[in-house]
Protein backbone atom coordinates (compact mmCIF):
# COMPACT_ATOMS: atom_id res chain seq x y z
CA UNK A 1 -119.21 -26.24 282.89
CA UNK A 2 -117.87 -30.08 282.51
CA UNK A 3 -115.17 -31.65 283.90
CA UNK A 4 -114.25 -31.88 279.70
CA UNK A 5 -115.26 -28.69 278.82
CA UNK A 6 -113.08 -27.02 280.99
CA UNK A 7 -109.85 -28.85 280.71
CA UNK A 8 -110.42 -27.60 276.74
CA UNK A 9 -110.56 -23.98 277.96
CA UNK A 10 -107.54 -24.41 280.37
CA UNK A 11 -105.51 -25.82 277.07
CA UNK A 12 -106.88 -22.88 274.92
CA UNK A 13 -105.81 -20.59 278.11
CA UNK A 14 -101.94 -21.94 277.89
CA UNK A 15 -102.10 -21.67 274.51
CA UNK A 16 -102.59 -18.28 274.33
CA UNK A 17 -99.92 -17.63 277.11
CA UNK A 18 -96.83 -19.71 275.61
CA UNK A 19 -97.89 -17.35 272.17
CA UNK A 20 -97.77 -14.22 274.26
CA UNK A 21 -94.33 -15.51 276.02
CA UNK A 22 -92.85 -16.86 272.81
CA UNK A 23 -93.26 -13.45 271.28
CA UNK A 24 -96.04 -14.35 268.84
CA UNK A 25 -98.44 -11.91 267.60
CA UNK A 26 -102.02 -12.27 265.83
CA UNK A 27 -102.24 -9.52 262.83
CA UNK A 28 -105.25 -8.90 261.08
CA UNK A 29 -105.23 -8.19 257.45
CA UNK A 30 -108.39 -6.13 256.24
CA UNK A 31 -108.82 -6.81 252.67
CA UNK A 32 -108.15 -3.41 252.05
CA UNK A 33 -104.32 -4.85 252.22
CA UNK A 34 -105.25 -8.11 250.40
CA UNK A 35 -102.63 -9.20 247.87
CA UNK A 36 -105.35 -8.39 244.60
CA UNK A 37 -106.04 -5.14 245.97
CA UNK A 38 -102.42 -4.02 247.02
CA UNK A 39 -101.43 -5.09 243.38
CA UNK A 40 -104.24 -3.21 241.92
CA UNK A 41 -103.27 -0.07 243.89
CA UNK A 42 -99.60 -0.36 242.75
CA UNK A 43 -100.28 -0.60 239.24
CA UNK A 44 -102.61 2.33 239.56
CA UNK A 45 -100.00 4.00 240.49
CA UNK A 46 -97.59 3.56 237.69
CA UNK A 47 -100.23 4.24 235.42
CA UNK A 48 -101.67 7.88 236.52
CA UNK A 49 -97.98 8.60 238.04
CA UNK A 50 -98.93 9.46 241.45
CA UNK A 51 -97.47 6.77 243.79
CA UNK A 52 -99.93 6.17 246.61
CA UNK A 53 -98.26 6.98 249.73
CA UNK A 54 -98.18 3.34 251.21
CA UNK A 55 -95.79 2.20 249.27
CA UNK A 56 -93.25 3.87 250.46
CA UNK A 57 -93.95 1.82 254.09
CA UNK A 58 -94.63 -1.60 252.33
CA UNK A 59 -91.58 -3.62 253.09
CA UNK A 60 -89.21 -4.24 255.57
CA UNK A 61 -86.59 -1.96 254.66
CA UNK A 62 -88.52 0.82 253.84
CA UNK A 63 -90.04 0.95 257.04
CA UNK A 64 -86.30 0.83 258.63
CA UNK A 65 -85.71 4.06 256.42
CA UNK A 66 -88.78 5.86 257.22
CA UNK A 67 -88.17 4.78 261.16
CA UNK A 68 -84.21 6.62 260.46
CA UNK A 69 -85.59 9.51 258.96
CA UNK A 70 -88.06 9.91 261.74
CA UNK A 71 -85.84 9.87 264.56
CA UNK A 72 -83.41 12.14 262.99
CA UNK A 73 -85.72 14.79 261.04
CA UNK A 74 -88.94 14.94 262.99
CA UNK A 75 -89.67 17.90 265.39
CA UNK A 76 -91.24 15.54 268.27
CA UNK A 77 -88.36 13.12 268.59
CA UNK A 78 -85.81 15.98 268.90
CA UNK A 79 -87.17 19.24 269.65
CA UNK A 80 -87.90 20.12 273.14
CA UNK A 81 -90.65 22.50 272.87
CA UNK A 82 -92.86 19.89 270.44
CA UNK A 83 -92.03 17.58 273.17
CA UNK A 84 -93.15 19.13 275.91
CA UNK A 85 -96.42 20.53 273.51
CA UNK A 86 -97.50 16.66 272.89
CA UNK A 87 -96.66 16.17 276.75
CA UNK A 88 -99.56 18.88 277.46
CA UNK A 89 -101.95 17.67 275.27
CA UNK A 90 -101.68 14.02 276.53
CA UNK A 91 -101.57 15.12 280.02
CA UNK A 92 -104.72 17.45 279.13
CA UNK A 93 -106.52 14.28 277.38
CA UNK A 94 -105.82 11.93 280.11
CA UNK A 95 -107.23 14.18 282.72
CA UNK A 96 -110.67 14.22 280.77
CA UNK A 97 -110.72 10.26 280.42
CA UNK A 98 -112.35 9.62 283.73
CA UNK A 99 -113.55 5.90 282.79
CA UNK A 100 -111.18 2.91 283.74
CA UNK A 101 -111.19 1.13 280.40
CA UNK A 102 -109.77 2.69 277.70
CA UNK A 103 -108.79 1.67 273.94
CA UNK A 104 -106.78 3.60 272.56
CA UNK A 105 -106.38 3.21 268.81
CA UNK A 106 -103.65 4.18 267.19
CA UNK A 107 -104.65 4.72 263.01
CA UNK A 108 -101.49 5.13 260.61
CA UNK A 109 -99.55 4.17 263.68
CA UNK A 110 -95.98 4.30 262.31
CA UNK A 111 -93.44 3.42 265.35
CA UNK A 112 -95.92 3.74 267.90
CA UNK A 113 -93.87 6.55 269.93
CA UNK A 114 -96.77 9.07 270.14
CA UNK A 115 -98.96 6.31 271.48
CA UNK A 116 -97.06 5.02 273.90
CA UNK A 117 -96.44 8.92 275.53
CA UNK A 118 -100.51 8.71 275.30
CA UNK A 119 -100.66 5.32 276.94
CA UNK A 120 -98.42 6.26 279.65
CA UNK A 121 -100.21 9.66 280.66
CA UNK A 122 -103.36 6.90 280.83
CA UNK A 123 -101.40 4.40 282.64
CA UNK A 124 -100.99 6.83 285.66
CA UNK A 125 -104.69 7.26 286.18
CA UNK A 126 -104.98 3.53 286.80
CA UNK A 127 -106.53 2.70 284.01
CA UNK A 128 -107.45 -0.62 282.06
CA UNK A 129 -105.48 -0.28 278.90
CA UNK A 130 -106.43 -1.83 275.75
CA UNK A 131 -104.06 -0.79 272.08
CA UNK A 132 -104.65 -1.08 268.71
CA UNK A 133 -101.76 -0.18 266.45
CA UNK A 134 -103.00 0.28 262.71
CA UNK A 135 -101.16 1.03 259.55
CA UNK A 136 -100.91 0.05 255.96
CA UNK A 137 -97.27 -2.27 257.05
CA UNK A 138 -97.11 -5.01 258.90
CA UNK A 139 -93.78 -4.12 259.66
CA UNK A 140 -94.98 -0.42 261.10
CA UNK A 141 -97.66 -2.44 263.42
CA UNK A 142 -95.39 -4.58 264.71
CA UNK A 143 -92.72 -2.16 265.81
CA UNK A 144 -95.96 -0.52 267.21
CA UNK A 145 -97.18 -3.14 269.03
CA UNK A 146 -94.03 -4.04 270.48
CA UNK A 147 -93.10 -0.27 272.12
CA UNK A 148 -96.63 -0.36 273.87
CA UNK A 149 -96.35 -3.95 275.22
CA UNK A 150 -94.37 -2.62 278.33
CA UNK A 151 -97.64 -0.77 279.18
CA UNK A 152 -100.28 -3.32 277.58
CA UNK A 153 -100.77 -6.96 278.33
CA UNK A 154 -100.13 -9.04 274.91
CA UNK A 155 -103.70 -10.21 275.29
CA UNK A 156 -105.29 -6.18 275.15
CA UNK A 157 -102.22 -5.24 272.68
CA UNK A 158 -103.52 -5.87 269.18
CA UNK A 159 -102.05 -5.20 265.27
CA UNK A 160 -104.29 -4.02 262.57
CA UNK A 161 -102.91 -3.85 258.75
CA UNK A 162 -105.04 -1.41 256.80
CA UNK A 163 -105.65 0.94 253.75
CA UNK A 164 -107.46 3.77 255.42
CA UNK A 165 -108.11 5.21 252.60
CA UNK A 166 -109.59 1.65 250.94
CA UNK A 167 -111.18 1.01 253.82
CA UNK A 168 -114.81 0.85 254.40
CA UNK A 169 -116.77 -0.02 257.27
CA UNK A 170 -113.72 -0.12 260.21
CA UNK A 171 -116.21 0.09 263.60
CA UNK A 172 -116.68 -4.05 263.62
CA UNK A 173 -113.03 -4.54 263.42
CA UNK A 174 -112.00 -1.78 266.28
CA UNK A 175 -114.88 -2.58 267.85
CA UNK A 176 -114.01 -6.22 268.58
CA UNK A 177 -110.80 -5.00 270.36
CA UNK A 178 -112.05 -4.22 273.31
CA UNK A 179 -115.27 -5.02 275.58
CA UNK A 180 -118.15 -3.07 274.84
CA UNK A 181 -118.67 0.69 276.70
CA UNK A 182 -114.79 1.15 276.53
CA UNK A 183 -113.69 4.57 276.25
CA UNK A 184 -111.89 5.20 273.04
CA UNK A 185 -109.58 7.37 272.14
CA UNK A 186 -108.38 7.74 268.20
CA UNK A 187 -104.98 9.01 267.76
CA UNK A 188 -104.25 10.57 263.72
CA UNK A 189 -100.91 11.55 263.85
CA UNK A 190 -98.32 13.22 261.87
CA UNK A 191 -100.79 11.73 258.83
CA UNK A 192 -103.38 14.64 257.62
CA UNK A 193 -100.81 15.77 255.55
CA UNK A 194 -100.34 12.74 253.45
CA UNK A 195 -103.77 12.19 252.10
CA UNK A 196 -106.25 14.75 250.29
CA UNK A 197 -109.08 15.88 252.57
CA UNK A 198 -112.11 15.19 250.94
CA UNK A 199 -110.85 11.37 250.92
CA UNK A 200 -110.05 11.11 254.36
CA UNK A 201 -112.00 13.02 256.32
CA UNK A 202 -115.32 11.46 256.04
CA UNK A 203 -113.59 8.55 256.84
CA UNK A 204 -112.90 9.94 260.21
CA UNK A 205 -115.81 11.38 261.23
CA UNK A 206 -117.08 7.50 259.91
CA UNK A 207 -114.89 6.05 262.87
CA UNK A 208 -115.24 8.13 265.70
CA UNK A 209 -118.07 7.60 267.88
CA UNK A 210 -120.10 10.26 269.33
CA UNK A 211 -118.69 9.35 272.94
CA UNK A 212 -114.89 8.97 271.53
CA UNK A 213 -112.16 11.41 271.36
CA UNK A 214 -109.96 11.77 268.23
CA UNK A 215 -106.57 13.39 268.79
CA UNK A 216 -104.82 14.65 265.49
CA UNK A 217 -102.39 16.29 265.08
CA UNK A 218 -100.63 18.34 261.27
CA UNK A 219 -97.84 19.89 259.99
CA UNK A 220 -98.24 23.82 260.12
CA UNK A 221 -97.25 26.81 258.15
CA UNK A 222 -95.44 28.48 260.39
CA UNK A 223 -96.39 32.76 260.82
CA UNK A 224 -99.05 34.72 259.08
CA UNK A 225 -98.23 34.59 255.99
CA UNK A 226 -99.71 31.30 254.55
CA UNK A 227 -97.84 31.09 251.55
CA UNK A 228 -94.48 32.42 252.94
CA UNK A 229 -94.41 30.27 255.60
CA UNK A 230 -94.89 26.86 253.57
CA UNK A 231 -92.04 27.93 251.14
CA UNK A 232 -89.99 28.49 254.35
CA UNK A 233 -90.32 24.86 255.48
CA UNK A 234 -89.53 23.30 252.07
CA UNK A 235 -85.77 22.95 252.87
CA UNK A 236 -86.66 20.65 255.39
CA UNK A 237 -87.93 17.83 252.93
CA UNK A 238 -84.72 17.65 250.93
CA UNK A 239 -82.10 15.84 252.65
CA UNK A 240 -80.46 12.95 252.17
CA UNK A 241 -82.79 10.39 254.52
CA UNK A 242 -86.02 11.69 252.75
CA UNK A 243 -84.42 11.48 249.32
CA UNK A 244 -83.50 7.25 250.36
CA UNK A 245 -86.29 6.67 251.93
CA UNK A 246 -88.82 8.23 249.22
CA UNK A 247 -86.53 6.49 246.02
CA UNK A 248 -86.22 3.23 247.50
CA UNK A 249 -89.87 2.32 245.78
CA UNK A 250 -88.62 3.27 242.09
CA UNK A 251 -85.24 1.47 242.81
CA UNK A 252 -86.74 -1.71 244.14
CA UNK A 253 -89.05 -1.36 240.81
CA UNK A 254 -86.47 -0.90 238.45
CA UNK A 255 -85.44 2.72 238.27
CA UNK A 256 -81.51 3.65 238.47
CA UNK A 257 -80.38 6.15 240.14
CA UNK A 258 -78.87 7.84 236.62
CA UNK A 259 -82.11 7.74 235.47
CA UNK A 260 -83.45 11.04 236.93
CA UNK A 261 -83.41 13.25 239.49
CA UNK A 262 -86.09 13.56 242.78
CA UNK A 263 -87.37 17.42 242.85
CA UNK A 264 -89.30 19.07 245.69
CA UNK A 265 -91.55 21.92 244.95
CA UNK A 266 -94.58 23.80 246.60
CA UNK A 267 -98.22 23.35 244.85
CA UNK A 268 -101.38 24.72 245.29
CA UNK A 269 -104.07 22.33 245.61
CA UNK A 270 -107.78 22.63 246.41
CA UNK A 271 -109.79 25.64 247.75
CA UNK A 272 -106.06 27.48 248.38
CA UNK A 273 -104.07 24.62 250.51
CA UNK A 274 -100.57 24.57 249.80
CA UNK A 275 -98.52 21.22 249.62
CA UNK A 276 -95.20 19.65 249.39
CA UNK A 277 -94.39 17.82 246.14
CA UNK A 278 -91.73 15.08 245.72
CA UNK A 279 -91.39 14.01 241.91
CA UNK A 280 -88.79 11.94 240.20
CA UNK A 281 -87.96 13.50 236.60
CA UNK A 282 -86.60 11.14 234.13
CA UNK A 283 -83.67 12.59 232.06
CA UNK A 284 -83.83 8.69 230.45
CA UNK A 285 -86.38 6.67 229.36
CA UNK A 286 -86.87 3.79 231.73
CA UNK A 287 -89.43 0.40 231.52
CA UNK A 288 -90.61 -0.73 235.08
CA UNK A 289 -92.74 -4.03 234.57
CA UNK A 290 -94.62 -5.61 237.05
CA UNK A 291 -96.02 -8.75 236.31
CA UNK A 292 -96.96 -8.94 232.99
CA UNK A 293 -97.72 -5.30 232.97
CA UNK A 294 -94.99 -2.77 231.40
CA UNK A 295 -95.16 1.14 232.01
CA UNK A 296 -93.07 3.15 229.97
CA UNK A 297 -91.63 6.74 231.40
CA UNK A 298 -90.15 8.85 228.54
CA UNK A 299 -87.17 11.65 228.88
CA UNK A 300 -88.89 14.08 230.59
CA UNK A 301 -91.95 12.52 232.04
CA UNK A 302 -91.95 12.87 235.82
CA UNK A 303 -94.01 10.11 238.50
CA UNK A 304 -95.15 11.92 241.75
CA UNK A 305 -93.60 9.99 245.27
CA UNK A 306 -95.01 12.41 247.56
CA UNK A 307 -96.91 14.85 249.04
CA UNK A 308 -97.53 17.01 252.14
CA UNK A 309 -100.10 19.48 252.82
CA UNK A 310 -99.18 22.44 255.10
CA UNK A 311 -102.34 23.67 257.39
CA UNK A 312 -102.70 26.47 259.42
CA UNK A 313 -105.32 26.06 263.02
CA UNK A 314 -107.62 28.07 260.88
CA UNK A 315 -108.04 26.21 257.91
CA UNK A 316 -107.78 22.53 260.20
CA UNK A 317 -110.60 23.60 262.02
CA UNK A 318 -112.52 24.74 259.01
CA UNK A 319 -111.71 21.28 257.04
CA UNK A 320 -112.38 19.42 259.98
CA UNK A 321 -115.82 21.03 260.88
CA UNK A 322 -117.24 20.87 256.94
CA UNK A 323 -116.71 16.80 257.66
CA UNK A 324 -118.68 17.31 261.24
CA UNK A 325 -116.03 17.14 263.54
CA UNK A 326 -115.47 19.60 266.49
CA UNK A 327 -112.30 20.84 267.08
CA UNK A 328 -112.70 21.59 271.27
CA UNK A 329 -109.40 21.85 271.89
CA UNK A 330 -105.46 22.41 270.36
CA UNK A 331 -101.70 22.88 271.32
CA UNK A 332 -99.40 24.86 268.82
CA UNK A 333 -95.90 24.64 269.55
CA UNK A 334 -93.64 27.64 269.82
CA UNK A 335 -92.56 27.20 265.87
CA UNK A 336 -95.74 27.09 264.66
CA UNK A 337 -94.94 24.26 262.36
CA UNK A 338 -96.74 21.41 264.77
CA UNK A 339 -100.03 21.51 265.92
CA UNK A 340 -102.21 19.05 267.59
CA UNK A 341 -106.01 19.12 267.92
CA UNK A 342 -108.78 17.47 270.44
CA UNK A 343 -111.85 16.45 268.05
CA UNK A 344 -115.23 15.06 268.45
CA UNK A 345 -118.57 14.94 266.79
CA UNK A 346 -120.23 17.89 266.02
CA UNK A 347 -123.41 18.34 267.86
């Protein structure tokens, strides 16, 4: 290498360093999350009245509400037993990783806490540790990125803003992460719930490798009876940090709060799964324009926030294997309400 050559690289080099120590971070946008395509999405939304999920994660302040009603409503940030159940399974993974480089990426992210437990369990087997936090918000991979940078270097700790479910072809972009022969792990949590299976499932099974691990984890019905058990669990969606966090789309679009009401109901959905509906009912009739477009929601017309299927181990490992993926093996917690589960291609 010349004399010139190399005095370029050793520029390039700081450069990247004083980015790193200034705090800087390189986000990739997949055109899934392109401007067009977000609008599109939105305004698909208002007009069939089923708000995609993402929205309620695409700004700033919505991700500050979802992060609040995380921390104070969700099972693994306060209950001991789910804890110590995601302890066991990361401990269990971690012992079956026996390669030094490992990517772990981290698909619909959120804060990043799960990951970071994972990373850590890695950590101790002296591993090389290479992150990729993923989500639909640049906010949510941010805050991702940032909790896992105390066990990643900057330059293996990378941010990925993405519509799974828009997606297509993801292996070239998580690919590129991380040198080639890396053992990756793909973490899916807390997320199942919030998309219908047929849509998201093949696009799992599209992104995990034959060599990779995928580590998943769903909200349960809790007992054996299916349908009992989800109505059980339906108090827990209607409280006051849900209720902000799910109306703060409709208010930044318009809605007042006199204009309706937020209801939450069970539903049965395909082949007998039972979900968790959110919908705002209009006792008013309100105009929410975006752009030059103007949607019109009568007295009485309702718009769907939110929904959240409830699984049992059965029927994840019977979804999961139609799609071609393995369940080998899972932790339940005490409650039954949590479960996580150890995937990988079916032979």
């Amino acid at each position: 290498m010349g004399t010139t050559e190399a005095r370029k690289n050793d520029s390039r080099n700081r450069g990247a360093k004083e980015i790193f120590m200034n705090g800087a971070a390189n986000i990739r946008i997949h055109p899934s999350q392109f401007p067009d395509k977000v609008r599109h999405d939105l305004l698909t939304s208002l007009r069939t009245r089923k708000v995609n999920h993402k929205f309620h994660y695409d700004s700033i302040k919505q991700t500050q509400k979802w992060l609040a009603l995380h921390e104070a409503h969700s099972p693994a940030r306060y209950d001991n037993d789910c804890l110590a159940t995601y302890g066991r399974a990361f401990a269990a993974l971690a012992s079956m990783v026996t390669a030094k480089s490992v990517h772990v990426i981290g698909l619909g992210c959120g804060g990043g806490q799960k990951d970071v437990q994972l990373l850590k369990q890695l950590q101790g087997n002296n591993k090389k540790l290479f992150y990729t936090a993923s989500d639909v918000s640049v906010a949510m991979v941010l805050v991702a990125r940032q909790a896992a940078l105390d066990l990643v270097s900057a330059d293996k700790c990378f941010a990925l803003v993405c519509d799974l479910a828009a997606a297509g072809e993801l292996q070239e972009d998580l690919a590129a992460s991380a040198p080639p022969h890396t053992k990756r792990v793909v973490t899916f949590f807390g997320m199942i719930p919030n998309f219908e299976p047929r849509q998201i499932l093949p696009k799992l099974t599209a992104l995990v490798r034959p060599s990779d691990h995928l580590l998943l984890s769903a909200n349960l019905a809790p007992g054996q009876d299916y349908a009992g058990g989800v109505a059980k669990i339906l108090p827990q969606y209607n409280n006051p940090l849900t209720r902000d966090w799910l109306l703060a789309l409709l208010y930044d679009l318009g809605v007042e709060a006199g204009d309706g009401e937020l209801r939450f109901s069970v539903e049965t959905a395909e082949q007998g799964l039972q979900r968790i509906v959110a919908q705002f009912h209009f006792h008013r009739t309100r105009q929410i324009r975006v752009d030059r477009r103007e949607f019109c929601f009568k007295r009485n017309e309702s718009i769907r926030l939110f929904f959240s299927y409830r699984y049992t181990p059965a029927r994840i490992r019977q979804w999961l294997g139609r799609h071609g993926l393995t369940v080998t093996d899972e932790w339940i917690t005490t409650s039954g309400e949590e479960g996580i589960f150890l995937c990988q291609q079916a032979s």
